[in-house]
N, C-alpha and C. Protein backbone atom coordinates (compact mmCIF):
# COMPACT_ATOMS: atom_id res chain seq x y z
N UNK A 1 0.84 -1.18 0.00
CA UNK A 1 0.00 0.00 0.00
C UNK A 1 0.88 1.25 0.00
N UNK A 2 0.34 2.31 -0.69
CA UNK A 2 1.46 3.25 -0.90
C UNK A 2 1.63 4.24 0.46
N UNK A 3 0.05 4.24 1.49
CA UNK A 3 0.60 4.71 2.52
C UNK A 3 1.78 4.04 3.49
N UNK A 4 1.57 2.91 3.53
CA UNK A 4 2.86 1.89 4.20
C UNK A 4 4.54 2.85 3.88
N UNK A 5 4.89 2.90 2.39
CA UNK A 5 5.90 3.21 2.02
C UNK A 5 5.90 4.88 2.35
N UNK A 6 4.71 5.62 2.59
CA UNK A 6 5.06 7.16 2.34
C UNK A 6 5.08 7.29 4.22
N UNK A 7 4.41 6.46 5.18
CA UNK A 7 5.01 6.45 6.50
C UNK A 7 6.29 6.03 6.63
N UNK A 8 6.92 5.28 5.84
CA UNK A 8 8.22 4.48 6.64
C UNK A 8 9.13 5.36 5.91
N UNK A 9 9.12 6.47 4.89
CA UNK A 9 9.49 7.09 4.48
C UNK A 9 10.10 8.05 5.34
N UNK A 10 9.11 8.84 5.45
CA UNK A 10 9.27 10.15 6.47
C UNK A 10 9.66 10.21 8.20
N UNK A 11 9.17 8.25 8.53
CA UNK A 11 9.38 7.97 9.56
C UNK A 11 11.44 8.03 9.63
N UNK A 12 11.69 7.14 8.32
CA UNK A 12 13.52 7.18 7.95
C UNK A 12 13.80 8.55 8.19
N UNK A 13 13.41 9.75 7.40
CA UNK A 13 13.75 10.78 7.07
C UNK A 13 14.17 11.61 8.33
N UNK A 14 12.88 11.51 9.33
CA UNK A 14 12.92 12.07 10.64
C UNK A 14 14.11 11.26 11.59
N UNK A 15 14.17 10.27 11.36
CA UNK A 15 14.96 9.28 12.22
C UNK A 15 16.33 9.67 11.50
N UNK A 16 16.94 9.63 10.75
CA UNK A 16 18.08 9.89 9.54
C UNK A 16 18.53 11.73 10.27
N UNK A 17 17.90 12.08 9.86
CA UNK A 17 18.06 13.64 10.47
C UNK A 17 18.35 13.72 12.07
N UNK A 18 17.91 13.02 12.79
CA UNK A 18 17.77 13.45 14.45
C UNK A 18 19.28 12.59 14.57
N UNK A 19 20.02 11.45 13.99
CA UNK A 19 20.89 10.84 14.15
C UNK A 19 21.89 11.61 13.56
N UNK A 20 21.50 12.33 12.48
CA UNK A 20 22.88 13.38 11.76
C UNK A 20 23.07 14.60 13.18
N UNK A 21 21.74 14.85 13.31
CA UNK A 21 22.36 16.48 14.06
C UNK A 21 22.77 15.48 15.85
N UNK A 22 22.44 14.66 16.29
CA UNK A 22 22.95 13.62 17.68
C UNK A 22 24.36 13.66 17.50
N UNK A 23 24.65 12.87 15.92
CA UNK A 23 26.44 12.64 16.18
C UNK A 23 27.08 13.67 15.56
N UNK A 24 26.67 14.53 14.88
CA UNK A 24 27.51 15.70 14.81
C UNK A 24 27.25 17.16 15.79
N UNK A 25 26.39 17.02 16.39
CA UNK A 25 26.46 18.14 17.93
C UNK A 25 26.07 17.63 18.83
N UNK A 26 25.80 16.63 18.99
CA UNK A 26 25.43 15.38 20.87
C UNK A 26 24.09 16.22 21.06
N UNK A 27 23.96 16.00 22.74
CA UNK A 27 23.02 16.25 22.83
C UNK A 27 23.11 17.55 24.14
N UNK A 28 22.55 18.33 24.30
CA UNK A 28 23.09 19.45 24.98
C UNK A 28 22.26 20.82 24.48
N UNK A 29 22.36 21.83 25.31
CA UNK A 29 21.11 22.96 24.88
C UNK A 29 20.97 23.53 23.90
N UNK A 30 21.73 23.34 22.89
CA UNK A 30 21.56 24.25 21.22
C UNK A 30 20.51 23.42 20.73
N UNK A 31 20.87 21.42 20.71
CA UNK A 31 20.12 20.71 20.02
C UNK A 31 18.96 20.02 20.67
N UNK A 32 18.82 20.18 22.06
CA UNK A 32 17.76 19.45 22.55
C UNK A 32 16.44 19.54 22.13
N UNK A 33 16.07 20.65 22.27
CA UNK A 33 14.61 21.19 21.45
C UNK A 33 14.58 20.17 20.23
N UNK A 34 15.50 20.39 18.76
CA UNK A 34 15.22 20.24 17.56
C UNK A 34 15.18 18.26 18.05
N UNK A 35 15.96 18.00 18.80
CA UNK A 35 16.27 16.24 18.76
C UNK A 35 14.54 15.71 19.26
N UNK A 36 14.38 16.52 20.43
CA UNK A 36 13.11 16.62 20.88
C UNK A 36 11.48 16.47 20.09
N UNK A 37 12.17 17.54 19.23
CA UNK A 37 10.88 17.87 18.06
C UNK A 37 10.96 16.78 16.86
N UNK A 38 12.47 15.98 16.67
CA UNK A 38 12.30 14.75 15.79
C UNK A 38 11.93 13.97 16.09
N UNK A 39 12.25 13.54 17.74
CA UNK A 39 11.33 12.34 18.21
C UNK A 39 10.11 12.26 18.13
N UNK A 40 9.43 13.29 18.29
CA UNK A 40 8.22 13.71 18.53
C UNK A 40 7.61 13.50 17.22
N UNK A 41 8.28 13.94 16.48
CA UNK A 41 7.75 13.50 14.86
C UNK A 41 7.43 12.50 14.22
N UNK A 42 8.36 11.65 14.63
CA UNK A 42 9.01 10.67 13.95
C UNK A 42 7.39 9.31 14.75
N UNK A 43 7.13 10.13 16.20
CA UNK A 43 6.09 9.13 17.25
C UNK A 43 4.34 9.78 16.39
N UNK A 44 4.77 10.82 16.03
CA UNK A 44 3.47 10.93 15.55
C UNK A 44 2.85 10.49 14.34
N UNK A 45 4.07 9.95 13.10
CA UNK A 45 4.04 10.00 11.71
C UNK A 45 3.80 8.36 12.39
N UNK A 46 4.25 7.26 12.87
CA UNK A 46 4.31 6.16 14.07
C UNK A 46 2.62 5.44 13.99
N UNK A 47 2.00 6.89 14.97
CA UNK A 47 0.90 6.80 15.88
C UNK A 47 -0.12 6.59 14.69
N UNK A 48 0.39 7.64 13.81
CA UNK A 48 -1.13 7.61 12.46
C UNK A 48 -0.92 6.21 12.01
N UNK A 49 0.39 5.74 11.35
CA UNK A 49 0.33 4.58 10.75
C UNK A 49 -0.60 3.12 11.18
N UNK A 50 -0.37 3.27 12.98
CA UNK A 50 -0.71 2.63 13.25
C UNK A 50 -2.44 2.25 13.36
N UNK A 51 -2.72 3.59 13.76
CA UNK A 51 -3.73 4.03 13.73
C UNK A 51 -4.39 3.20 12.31
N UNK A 52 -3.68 3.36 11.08
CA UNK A 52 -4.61 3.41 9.90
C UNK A 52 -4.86 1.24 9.77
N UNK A 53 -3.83 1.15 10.50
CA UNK A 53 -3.38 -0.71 10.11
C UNK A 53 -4.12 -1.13 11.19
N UNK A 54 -4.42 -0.70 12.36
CA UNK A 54 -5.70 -1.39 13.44
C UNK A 54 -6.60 -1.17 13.01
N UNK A 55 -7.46 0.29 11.90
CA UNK A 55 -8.26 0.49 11.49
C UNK A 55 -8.47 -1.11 10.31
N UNK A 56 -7.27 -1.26 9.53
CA UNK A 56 -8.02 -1.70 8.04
C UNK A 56 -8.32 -3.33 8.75
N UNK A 57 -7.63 -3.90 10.30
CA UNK A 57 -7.06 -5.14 10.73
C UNK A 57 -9.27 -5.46 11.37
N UNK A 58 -9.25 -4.46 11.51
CA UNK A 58 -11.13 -4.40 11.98
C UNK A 58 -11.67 -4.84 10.72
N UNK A 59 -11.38 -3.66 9.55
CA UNK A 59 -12.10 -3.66 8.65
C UNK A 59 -12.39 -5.51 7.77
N UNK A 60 -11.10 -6.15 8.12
CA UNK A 60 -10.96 -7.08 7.83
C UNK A 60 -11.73 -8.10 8.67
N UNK A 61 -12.26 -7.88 9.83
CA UNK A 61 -12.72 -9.02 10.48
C UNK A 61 -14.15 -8.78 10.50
N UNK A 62 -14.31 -7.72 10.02
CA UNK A 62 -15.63 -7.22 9.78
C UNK A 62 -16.47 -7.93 8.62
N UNK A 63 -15.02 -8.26 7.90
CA UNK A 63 -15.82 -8.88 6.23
C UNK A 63 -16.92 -9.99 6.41
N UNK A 64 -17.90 -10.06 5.63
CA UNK A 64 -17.78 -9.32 4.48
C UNK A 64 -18.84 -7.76 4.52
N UNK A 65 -19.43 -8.05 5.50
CA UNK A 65 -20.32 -7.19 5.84
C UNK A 65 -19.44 -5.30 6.12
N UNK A 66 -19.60 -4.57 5.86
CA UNK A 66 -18.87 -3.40 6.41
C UNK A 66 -19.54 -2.19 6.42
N UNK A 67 -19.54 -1.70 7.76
CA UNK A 67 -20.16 -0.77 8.22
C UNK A 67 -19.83 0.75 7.46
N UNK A 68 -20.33 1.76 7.20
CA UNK A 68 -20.21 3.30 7.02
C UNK A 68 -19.38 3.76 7.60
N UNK A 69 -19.52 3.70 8.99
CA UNK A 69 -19.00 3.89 10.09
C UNK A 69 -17.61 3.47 10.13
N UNK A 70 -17.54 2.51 9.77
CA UNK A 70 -15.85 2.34 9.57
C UNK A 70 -14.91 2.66 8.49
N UNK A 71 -15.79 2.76 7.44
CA UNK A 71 -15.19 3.38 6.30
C UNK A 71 -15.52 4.93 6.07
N UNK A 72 -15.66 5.63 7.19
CA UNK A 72 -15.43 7.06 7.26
C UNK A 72 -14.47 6.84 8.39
N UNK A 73 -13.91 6.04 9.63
CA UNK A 73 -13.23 6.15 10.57
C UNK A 73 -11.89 5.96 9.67
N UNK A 74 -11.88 5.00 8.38
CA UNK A 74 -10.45 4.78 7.73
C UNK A 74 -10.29 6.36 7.11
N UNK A 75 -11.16 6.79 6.14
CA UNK A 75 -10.98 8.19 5.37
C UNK A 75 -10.35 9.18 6.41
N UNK A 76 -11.40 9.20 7.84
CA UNK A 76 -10.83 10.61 8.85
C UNK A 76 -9.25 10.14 9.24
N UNK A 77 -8.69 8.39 9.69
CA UNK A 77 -7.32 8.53 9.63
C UNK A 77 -6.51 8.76 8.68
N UNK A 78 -7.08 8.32 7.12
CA UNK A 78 -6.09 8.52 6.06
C UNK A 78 -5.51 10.22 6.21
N UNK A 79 -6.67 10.61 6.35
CA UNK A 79 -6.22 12.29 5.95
C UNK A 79 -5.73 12.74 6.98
N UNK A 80 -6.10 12.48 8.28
CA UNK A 80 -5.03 13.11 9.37
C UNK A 80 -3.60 12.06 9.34
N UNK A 81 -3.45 11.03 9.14
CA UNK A 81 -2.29 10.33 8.56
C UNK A 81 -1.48 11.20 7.67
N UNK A 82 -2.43 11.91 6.61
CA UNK A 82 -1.37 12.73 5.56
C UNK A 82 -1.27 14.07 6.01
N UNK A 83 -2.21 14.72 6.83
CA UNK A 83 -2.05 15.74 7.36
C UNK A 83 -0.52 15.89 7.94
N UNK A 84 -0.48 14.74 8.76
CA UNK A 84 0.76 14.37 10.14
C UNK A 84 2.10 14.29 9.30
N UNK A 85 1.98 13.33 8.24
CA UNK A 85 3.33 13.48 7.22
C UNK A 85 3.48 14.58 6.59
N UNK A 86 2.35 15.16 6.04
CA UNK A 86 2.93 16.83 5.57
C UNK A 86 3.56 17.96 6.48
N UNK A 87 2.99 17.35 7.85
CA UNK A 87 3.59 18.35 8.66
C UNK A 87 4.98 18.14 9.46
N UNK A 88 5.21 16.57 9.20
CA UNK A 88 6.55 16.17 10.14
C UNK A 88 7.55 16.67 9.39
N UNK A 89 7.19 15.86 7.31
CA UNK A 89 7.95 16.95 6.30
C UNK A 89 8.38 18.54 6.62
N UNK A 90 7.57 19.37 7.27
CA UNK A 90 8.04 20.83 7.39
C UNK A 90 8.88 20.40 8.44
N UNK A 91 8.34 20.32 9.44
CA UNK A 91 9.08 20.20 10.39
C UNK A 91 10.49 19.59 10.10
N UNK A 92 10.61 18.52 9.69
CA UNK A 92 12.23 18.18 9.68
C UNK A 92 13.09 18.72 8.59
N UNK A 93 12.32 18.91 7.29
CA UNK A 93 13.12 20.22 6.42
C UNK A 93 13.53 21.32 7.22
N UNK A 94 12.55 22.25 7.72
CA UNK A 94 13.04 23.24 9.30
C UNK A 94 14.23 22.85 9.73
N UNK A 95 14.54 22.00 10.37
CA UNK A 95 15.38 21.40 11.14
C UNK A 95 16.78 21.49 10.41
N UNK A 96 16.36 20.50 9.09
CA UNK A 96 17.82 20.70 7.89
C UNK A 96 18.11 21.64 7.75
N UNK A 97 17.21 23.03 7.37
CA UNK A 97 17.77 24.25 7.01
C UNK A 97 18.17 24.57 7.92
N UNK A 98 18.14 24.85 9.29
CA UNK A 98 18.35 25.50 10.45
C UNK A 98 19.77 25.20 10.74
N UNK A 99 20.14 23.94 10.77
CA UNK A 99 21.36 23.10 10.95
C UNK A 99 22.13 22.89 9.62
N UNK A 100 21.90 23.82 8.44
CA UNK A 100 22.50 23.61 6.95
C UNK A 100 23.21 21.66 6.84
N UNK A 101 21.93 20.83 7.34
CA UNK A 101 22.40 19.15 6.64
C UNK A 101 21.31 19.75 5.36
């Protein structure tokens, strides 16, 4: 599924970045905030995914029958799922520019 690959994506990206600015400035008061704000990212881009794979793991035991109700609960996570990756994206671009990686 192409959300699978565009979470584990951004999940790398955030994780990749918080490990560049860790071993090239540790950890200490210039970088704590930004290391802070990747973890944080990296748990939220995480939380949706998961969110969307307990959703479809229902949808599946539900078969064959399937409720409305659950197929608007998948749509409201898809889009806050992409909401969460468009925004971890700013956020850790931020981060790159700030720290010129």
């Amino acid at each position: 599924m192409i959300y699978c690959v565009n979470y584990r994506i951004i999940t790398e990206y955030a994780s990749a970045t918080e490990w560049q600015l860790f071993t090239e400035y540790g950890e200490n008061e210039r970088t704590l905030s930004e290391l802070e704000e990747l973890s944080n990212a990296r748990e939220r881009v995480t939380n949706s995914y998961s969110r969307i794979n307990n959703i479809l793991l229902r949808i599946l035991q539900e078969q064959p029958t399937l409720s409305n109700t659950m197929l608007e609960m998948l749509e409201r996570a898809i889009l806050q799922g992409t909401a969460s990756v468009d925004a971890v994206t700013a956020s850790v671009d931020e981060v790159k520019r700030q720290w010129n990686f």
